[in-house]
Every structure is written in C-alpha cells, then in structure tokens.
Protein backbone atom coordinates (compact mmCIF):
# COMPACT_ATOMS: atom_id res chain seq x y z
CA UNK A 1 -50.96 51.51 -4.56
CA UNK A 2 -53.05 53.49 -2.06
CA UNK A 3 -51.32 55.90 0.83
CA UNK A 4 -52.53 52.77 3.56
CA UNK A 5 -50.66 50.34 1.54
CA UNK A 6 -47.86 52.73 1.33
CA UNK A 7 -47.56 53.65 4.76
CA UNK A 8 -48.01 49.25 5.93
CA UNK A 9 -45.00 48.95 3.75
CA UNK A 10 -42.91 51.86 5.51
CA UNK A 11 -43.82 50.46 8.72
CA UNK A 12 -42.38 47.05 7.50
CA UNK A 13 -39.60 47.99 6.02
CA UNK A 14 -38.48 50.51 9.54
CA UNK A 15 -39.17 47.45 11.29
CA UNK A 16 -36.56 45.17 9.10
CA UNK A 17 -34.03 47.45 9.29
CA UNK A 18 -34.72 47.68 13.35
CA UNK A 19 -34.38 43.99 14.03
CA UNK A 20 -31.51 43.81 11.62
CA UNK A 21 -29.85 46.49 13.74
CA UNK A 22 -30.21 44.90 16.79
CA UNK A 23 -28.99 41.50 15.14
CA UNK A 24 -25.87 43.59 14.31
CA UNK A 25 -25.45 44.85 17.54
CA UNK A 26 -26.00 41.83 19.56
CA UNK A 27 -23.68 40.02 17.13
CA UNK A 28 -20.97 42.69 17.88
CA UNK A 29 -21.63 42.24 21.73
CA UNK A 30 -21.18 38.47 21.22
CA UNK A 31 -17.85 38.34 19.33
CA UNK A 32 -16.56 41.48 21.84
CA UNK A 33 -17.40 38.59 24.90
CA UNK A 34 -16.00 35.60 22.81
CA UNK A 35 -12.66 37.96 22.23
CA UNK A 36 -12.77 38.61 25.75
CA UNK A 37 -13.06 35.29 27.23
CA UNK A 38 -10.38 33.91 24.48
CA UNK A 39 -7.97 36.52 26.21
CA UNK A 40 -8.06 35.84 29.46
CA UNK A 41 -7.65 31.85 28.62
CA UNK A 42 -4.79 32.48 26.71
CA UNK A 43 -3.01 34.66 29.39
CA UNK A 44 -4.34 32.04 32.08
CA UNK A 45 -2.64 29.55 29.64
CA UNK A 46 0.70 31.73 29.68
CA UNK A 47 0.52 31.76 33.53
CA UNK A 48 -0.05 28.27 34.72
CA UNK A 49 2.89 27.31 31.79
CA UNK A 50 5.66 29.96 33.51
CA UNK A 51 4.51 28.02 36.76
CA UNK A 52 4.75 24.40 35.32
CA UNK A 53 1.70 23.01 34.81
CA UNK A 54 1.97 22.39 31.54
CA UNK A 55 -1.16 20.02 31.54
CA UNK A 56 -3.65 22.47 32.14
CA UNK A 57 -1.47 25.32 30.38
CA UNK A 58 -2.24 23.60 27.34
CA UNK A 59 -5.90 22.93 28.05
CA UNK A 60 -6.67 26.40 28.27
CA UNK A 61 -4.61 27.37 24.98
CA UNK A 62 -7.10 25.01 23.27
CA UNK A 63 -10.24 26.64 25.35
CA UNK A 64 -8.76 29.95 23.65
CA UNK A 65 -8.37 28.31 20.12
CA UNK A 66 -11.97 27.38 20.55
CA UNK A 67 -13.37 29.99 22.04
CA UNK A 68 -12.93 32.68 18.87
CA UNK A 69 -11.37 30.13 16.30
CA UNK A 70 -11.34 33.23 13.95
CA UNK A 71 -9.01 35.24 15.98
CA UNK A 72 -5.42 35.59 14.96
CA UNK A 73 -5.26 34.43 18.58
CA UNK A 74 -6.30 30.56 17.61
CA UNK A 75 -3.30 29.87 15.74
CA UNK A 76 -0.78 30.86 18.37
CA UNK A 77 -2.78 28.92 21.01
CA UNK A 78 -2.70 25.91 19.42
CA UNK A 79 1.19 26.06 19.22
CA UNK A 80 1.29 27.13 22.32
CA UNK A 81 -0.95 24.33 23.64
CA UNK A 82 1.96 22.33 21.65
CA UNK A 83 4.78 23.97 23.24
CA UNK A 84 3.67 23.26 26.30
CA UNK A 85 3.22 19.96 26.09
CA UNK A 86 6.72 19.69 24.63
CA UNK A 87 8.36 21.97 27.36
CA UNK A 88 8.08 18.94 29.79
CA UNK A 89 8.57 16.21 27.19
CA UNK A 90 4.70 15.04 27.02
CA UNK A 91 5.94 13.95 23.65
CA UNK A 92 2.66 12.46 21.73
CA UNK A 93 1.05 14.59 22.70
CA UNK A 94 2.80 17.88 21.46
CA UNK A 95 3.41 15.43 18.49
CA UNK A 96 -0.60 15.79 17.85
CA UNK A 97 -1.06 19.64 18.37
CA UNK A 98 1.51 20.27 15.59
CA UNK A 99 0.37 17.69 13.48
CA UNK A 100 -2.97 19.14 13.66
CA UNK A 101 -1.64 23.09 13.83
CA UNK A 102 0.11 21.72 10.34
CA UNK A 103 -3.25 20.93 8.81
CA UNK A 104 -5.54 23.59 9.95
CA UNK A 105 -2.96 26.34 9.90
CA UNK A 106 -0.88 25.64 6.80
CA UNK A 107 -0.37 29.10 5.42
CA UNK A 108 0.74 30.63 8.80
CA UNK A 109 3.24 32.87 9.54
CA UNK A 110 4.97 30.44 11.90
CA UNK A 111 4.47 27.05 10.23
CA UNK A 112 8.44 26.58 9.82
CA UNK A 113 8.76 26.88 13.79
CA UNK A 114 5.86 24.56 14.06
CA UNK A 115 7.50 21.82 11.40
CA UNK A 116 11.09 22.66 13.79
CA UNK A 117 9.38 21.71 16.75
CA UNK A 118 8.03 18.54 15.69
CA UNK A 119 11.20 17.38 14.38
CA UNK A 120 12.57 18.05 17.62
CA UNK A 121 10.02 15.75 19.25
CA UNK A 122 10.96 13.11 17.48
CA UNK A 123 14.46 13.39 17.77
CA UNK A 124 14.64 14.16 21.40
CA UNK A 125 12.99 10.21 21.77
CA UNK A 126 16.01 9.10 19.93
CA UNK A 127 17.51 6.50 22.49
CA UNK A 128 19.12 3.89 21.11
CA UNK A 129 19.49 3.16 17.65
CA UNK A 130 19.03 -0.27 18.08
CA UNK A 131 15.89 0.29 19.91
CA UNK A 132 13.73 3.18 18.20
CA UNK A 133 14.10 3.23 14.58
CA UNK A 134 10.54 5.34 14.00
CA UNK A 135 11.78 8.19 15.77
CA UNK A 136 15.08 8.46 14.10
CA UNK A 137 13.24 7.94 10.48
CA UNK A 138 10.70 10.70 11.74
CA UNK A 139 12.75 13.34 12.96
CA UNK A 140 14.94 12.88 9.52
CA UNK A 141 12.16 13.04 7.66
CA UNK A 142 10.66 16.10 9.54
CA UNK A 143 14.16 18.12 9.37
CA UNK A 144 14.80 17.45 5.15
CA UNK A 145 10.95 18.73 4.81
CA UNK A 146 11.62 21.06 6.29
CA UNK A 147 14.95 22.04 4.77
CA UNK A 148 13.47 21.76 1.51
CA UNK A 149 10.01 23.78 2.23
CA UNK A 150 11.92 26.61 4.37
CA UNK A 151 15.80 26.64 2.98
CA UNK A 152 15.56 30.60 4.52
CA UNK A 153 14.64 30.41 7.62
CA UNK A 154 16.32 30.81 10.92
CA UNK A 155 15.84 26.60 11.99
CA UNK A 156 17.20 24.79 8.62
CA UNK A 157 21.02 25.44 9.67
CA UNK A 158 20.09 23.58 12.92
CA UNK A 159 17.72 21.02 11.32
CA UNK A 160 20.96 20.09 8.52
CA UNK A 161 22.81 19.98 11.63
CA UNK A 162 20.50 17.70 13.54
CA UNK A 163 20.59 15.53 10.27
CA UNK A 164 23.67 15.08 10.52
CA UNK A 165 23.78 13.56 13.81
CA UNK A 166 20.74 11.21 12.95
CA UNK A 167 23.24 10.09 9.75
CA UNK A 168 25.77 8.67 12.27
CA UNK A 169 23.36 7.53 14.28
CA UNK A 170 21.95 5.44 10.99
CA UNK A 171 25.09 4.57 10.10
CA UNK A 172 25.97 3.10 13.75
CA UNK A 173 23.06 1.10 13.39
CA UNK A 174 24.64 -0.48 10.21
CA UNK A 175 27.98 -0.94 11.40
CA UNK A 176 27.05 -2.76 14.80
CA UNK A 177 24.77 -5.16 12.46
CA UNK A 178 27.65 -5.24 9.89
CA UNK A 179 29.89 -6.23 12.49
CA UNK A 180 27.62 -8.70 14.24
CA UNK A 181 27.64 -10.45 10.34
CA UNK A 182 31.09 -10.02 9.94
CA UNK A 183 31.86 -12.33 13.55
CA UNK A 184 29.39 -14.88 12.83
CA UNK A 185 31.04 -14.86 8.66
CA UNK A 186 27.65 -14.48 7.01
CA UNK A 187 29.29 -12.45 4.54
CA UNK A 188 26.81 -11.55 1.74
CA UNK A 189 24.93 -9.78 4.63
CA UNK A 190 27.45 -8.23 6.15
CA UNK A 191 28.74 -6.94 2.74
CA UNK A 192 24.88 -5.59 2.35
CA UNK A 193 25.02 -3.59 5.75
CA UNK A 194 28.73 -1.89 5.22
CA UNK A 195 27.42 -0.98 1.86
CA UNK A 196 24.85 0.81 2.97
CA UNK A 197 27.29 2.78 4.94
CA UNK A 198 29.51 3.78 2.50
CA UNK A 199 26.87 4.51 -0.31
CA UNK A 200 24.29 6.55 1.86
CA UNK A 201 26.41 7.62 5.41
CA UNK A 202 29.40 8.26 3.52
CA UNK A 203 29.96 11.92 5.35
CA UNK A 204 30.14 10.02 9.07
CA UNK A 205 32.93 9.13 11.21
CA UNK A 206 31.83 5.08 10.56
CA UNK A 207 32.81 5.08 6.86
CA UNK A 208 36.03 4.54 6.66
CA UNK A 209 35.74 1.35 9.51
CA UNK A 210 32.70 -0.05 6.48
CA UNK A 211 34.99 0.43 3.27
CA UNK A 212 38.00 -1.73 5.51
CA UNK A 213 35.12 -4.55 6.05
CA UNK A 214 34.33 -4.40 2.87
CA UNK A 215 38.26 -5.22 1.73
CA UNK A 216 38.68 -7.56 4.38
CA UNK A 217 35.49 -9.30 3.41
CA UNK A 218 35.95 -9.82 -0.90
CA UNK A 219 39.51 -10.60 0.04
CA UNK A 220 37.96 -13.69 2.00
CA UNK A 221 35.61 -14.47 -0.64
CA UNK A 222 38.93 -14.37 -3.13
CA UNK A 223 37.05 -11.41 -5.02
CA UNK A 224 40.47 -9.64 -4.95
CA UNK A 225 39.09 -7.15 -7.88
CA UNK A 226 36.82 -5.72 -5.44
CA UNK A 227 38.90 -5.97 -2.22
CA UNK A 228 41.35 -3.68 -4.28
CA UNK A 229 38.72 -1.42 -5.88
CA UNK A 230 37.82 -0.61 -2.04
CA UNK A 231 41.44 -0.48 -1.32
CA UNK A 232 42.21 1.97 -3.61
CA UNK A 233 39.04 4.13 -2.52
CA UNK A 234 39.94 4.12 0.89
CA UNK A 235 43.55 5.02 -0.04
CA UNK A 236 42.19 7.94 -2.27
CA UNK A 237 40.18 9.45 0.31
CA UNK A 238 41.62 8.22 3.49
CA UNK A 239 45.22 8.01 3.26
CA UNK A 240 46.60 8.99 7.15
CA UNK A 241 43.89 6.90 8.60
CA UNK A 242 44.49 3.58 10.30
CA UNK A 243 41.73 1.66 9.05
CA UNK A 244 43.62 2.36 5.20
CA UNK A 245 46.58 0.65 6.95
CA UNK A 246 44.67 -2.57 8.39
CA UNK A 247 43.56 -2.80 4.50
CA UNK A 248 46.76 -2.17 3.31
CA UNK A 249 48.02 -5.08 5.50
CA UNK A 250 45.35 -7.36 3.85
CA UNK A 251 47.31 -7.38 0.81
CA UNK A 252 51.01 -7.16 2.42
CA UNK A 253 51.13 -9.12 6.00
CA UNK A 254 54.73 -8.24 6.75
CA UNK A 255 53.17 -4.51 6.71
CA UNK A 256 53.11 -2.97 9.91
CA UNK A 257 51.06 -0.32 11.18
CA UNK A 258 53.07 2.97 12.71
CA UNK A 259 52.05 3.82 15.79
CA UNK A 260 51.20 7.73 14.82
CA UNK A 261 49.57 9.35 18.22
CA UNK A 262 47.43 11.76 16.76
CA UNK A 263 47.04 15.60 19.00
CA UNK A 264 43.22 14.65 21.62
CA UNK A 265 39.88 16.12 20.29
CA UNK A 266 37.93 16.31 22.97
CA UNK A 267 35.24 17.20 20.93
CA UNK A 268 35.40 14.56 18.45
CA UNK A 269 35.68 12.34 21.26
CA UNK A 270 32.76 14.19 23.25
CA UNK A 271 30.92 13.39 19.76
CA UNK A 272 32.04 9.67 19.23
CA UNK A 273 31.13 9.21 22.70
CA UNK A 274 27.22 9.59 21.73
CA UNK A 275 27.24 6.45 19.97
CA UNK A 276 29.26 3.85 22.38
C-alpha cells in the first residue's frame, strides 16, 4: 500500500470517528431535552392533580410516560395517570391505566400497589348486590391475586379484609334469592341457594339464618335425616343463637324461644346495616 493510499485511509477513518462523535453528542443532547420535557410534564401533571383536574393531570402523566418511555420516570406516570383518574372516581378509566401499567410494567417495584388499586376500583362500584355482580366478582378476584402474589406486603391485610366484606355481600345475594324460593316453596332451589351459603360463606353473619332454612326446608320435604343432620350442625356450632332455637322448635312445637336481650353492638349493627 503506497503513503497516498495510506494517508486517504487516515483521512477516512478521522472522518468516521468525527461524525460518530457528533452522532454521540447530538444523541446525548436529544435524550438531555426528552428528560427535560418528561420533567416538567410530570410536575405539571402533579400540579393540575393537587388542584383537581384530574382529567388533564392524567393526560400529561401519559405525555411524560411517552415522552422518555425509558426513564424510571414512565412507570410512575402511568400510575399516576391511574391515580388520578381514580382520585375522582373516573373508574374505567383508572381501571385501563393499571390494567395496562400491569402488562407493560410487570416486574416493578410498585406492582402490588398497582394490583391494590385496581381492586379498589372495582370494589368501590359495588352498589347493590343484586345489581352489579361483575364488580363484586372483580374486586374478589383482584384482592385473592393479590393475596396470593404479594402475602408480604403492606395492602394484603386490607385486601383479606376487603374480602371479607365482598363474602357477606355474596352471601346476601344468596340468602335474599334463598328466601325469595323459600316464600314462593320452590324448594329444590331454595335448598341450592342456602347451600351455597353454608358451604362457601360459611365465616359471614348470614350462615347461621341458611343452615335454619335448610332444617326448616328437608323437614317439609319429610327428609327428617337431613333436617337433623343440619340441626345438629347448627347446634354444634351455634348453640346461644336464635336461629338454633327456631330449628330446635321444628322438631319440638311446644318449645319456646327465651327472650335473651343480648348487650348492643353498634358496630356489628353499623356492619349489618351495609347490607339492608
């Protein structure tokens, strides 16, 4: 190779490296601007939610998720753009942020919040039982997830508790159905819905009201085998309640029931009163 060719291939090579500096450089200017801009939409998202507009709080969280998707700052805006739908109960759709925050972010830091929060969309549309069955089967199924995927963390205790509220609120469903049976004497569905309480709600206050059906019902049907087997399992678990007394005088009708006035709970009461 002669000292021309030499020197053509220096000049080549300085002139590479140049324009691949300058590529680095302007890249580095680029992604400082992006990081920039993602900033200041996130803060501007922080400031129009502290003054309530939630709507375009959340728009900018996702202009700041977009913006630098890279950034450790996409994550939190898209749960923020969540939140803030959720602070003023624009239900669906904080319902499809966290959905979405639950696919693309599934390894982050503060996934268990965002599965917390969507249970708690859902169950904040609870209503009526009677009414809005998908939200009660959502939030349930949200809260045991997860329970299950995040026994640790700070939001299962609420989530079991939350769980347990949706139970009764299952079981209420049953028992006002049950019931509704029971007057018009369809029995065999009747006996289906009080079942149902007592093999899957068996922890709520409406069990003991479902095994008494239940007796009252196969003593009807002159199944007195399984009006006692109910009996007795009300008897072994209930003994000081009423409703083992109304069974009790299924099988004795000169029986009467004492009139036992039992010290006010005003917190079981403040609880029953959910579900009249």
């Amino acid at each position: 190779m002669t000292y021309r060719n030499c020197f053509h291939c220096f000049l080549i090579i300085l002139l590479c490296l140049s324009c691949s500096k300058k590529e680095i450089e302007k890249s580095k200017i680029n992604e400082v601007n992006l990081e920039s801009q993602m900033i200041e939409a996130y803060e501007e998202g922080l400031k129009e939610l502290k003054a309530g507009d939630v709507i375009y709080a959340a728009k900018k969280f996702n202009e700041a998720e977009i913006l630098f998707p890279q950034s450790e700052y996409a994550p939190k805006s898209a749960l923020m753009a969540a939140y803030s739908y959720y602070s003023q109960n624009y239900y669906g759709d904080a319902i499809a942020e966290l959905i979405r925050f639950l696919r693309v972010y599934p390894n982050h830091k503060d996934i268990a919040y965002a599965e917390y929060l969507l249970g708690l969309c859902y169950y904040e549309q609870i209503v009526d039982e009677k009414k809005d069955l998908q939200s009660i089967v959502n939030a349930k199924k949200t809260f045991r997830n997860l329970i299950s995927k995040y026994p640790e963390s700070e939001f299962a205790t609420d989530a079991t508790f939350k769980i347990d509220l949706i139970n009764e609120v299952l079981a209420g469903k049953e028992m006002f159905i049950g019931r509704y049976y029971f007057d018009k004497k369809k029995w065999i569905p009747a006996i289906n819905r009080f079942r149902i309480v007592v093999d899957n709600y068996e922890t709520t206050i409406y069990v003991e009201e479902a095994i008494h059906r239940l007796v009252e019902i196969y003593y009807i049907l002159g199944i007195e085998t399984e009006a006692k087997k109910y009996a007795n399992l009300l008897g072994y678990n209930y003994q000081s309640s009423q409703w083992y007394e109304k069974s009790f005088i299924v099988f004795n009708k000169n029986y009467k029931i004492k009139n036992i006035k039992k010290e006010d709970n005003p917190i079981l009461e403040k609880f029953k009163s959910l579900f009249n």
